[in-house]
N, C-alpha and C. Protein backbone atom coordinates (compact mmCIF):
# COMPACT_ATOMS: atom_id res chain seq x y z
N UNK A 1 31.68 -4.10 -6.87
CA UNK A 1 31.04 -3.27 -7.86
C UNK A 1 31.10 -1.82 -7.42
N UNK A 2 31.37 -0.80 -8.53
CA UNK A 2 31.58 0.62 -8.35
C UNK A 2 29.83 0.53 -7.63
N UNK A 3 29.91 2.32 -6.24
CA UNK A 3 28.18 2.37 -6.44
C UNK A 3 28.01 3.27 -6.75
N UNK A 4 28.36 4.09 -8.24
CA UNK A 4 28.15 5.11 -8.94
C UNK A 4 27.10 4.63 -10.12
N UNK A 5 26.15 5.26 -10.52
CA UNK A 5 24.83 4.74 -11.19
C UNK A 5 25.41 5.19 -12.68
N UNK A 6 25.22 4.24 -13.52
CA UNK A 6 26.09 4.42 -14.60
C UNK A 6 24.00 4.72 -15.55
N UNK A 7 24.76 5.24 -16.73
CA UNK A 7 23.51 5.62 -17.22
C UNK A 7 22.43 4.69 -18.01
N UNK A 8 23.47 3.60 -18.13
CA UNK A 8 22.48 2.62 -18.66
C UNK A 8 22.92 1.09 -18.10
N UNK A 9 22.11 -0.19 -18.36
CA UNK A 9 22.37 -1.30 -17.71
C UNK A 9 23.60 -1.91 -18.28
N UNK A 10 23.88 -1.77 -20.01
CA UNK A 10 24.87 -2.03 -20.47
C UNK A 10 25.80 -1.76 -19.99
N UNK A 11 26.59 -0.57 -19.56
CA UNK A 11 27.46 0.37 -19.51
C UNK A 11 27.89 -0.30 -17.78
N UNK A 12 27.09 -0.55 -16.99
CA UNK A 12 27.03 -0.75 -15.37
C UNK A 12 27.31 -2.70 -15.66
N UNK A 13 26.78 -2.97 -16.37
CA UNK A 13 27.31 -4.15 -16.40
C UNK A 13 29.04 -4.29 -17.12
N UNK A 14 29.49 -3.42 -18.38
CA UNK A 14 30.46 -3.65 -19.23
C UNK A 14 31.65 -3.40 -17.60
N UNK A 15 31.34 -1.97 -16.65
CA UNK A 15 31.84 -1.43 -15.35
C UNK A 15 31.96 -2.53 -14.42
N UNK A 16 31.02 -3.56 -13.99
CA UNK A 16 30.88 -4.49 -13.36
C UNK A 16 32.07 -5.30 -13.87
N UNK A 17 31.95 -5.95 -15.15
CA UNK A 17 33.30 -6.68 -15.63
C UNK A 17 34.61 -6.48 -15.22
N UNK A 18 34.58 -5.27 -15.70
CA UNK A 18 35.95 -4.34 -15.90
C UNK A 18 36.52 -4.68 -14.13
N UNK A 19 36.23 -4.03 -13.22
CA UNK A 19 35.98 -4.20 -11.36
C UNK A 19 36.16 -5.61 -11.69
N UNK A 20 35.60 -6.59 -11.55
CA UNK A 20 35.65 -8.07 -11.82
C UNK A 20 36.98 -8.34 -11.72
N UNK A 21 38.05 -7.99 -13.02
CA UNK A 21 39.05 -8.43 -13.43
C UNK A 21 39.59 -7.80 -12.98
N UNK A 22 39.75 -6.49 -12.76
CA UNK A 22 41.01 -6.18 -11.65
C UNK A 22 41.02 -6.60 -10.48
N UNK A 23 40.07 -6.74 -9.72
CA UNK A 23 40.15 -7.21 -7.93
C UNK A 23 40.73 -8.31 -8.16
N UNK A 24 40.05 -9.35 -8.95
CA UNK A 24 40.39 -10.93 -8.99
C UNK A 24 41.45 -11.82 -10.54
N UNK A 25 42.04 -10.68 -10.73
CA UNK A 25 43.01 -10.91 -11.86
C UNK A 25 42.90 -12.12 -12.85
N UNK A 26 41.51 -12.53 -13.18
CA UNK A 26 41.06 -13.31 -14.22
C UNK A 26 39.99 -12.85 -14.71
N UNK A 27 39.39 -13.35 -16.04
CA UNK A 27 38.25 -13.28 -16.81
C UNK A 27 37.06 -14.17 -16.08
N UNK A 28 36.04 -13.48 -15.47
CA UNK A 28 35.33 -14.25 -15.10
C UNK A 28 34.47 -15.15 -15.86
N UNK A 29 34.47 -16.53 -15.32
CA UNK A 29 34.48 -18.00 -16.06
C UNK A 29 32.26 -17.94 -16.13
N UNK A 30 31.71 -18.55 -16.77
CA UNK A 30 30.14 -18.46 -17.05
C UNK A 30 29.50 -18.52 -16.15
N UNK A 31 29.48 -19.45 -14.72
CA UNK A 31 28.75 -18.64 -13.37
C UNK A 31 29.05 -17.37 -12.97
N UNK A 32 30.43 -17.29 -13.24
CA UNK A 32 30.41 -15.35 -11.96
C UNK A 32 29.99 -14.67 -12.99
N UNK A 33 30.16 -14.75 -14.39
CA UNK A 33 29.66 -13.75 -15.05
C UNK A 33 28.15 -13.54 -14.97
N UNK A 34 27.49 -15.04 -14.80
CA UNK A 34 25.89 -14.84 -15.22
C UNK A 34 25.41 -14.02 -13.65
N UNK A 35 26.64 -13.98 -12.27
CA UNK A 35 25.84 -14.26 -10.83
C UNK A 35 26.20 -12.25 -11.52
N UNK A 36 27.10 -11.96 -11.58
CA UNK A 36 27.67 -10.64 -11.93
C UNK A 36 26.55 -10.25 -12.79
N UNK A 37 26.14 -9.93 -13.71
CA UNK A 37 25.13 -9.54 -14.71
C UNK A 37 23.90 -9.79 -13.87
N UNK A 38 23.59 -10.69 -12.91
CA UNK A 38 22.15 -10.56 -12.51
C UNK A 38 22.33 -9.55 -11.29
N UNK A 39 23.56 -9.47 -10.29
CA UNK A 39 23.72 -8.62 -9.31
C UNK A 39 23.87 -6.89 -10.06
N UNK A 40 24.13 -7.15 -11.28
CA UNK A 40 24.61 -5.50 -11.42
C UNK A 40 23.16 -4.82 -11.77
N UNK A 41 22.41 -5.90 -12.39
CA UNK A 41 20.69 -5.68 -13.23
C UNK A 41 20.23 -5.14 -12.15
N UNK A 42 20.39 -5.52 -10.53
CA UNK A 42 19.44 -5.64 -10.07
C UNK A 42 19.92 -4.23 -8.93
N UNK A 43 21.15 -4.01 -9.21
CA UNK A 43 21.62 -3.01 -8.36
C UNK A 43 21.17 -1.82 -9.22
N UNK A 44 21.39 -1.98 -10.27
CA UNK A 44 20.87 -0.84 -11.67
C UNK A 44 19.67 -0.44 -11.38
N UNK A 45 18.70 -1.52 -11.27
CA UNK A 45 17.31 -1.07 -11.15
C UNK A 45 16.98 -0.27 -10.32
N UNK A 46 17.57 -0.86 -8.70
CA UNK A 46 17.16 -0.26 -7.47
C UNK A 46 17.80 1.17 -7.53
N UNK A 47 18.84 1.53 -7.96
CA UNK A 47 19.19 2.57 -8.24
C UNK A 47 18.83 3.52 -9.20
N UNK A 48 17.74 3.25 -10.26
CA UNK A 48 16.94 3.70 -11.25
C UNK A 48 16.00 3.86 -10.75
N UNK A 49 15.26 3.54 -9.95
CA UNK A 49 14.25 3.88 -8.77
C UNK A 49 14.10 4.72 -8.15
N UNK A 50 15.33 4.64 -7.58
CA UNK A 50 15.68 5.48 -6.19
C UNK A 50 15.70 7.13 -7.23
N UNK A 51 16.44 7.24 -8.28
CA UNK A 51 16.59 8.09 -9.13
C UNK A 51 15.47 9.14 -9.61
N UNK A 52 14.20 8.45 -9.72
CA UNK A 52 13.24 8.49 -10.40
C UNK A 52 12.52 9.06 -9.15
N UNK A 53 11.86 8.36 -8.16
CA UNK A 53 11.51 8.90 -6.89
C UNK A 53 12.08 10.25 -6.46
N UNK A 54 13.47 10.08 -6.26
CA UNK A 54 13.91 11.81 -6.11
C UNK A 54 13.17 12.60 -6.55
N UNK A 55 13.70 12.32 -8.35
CA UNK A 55 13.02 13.37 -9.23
C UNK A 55 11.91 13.74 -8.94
N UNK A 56 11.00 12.99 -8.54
CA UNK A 56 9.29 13.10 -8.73
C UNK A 56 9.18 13.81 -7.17
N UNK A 57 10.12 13.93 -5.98
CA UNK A 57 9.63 14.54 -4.58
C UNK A 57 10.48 15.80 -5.11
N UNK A 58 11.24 16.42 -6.05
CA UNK A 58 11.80 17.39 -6.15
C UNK A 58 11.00 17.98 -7.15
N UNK A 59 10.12 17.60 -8.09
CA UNK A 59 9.21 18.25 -9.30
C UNK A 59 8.12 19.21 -8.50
């Protein structure tokens, strides 16, 4: 997975896919997609966090 914070969860997940299929030159089959969508949610978040915290020690 890219670790550039995409602006929304959609967009970081559609990115997640995209990475998916080029490294491993198939469509990922209904486990990697569901393990993929819960790893990208959760990388999203922590990184929406981390985002937010900045902001608030730089205000």
């Amino acid at each position: 997975m890219p670790h550039t914070h995409a602006p929304s969860k959609a967009e970081a997940i559609h990115d997640a896919l995209e990475v998916f299929q080029e490294e491993h030159h198939h469509v990922p089959d209904t486990h990697e997609k569901a393990r993929l969508v819960s790893d990208t949610i959760k990388e999203w978040e922590h990184d929406e966090v981390e985002v937010m915290h900045a902001t608030d020690t730089t205000a």
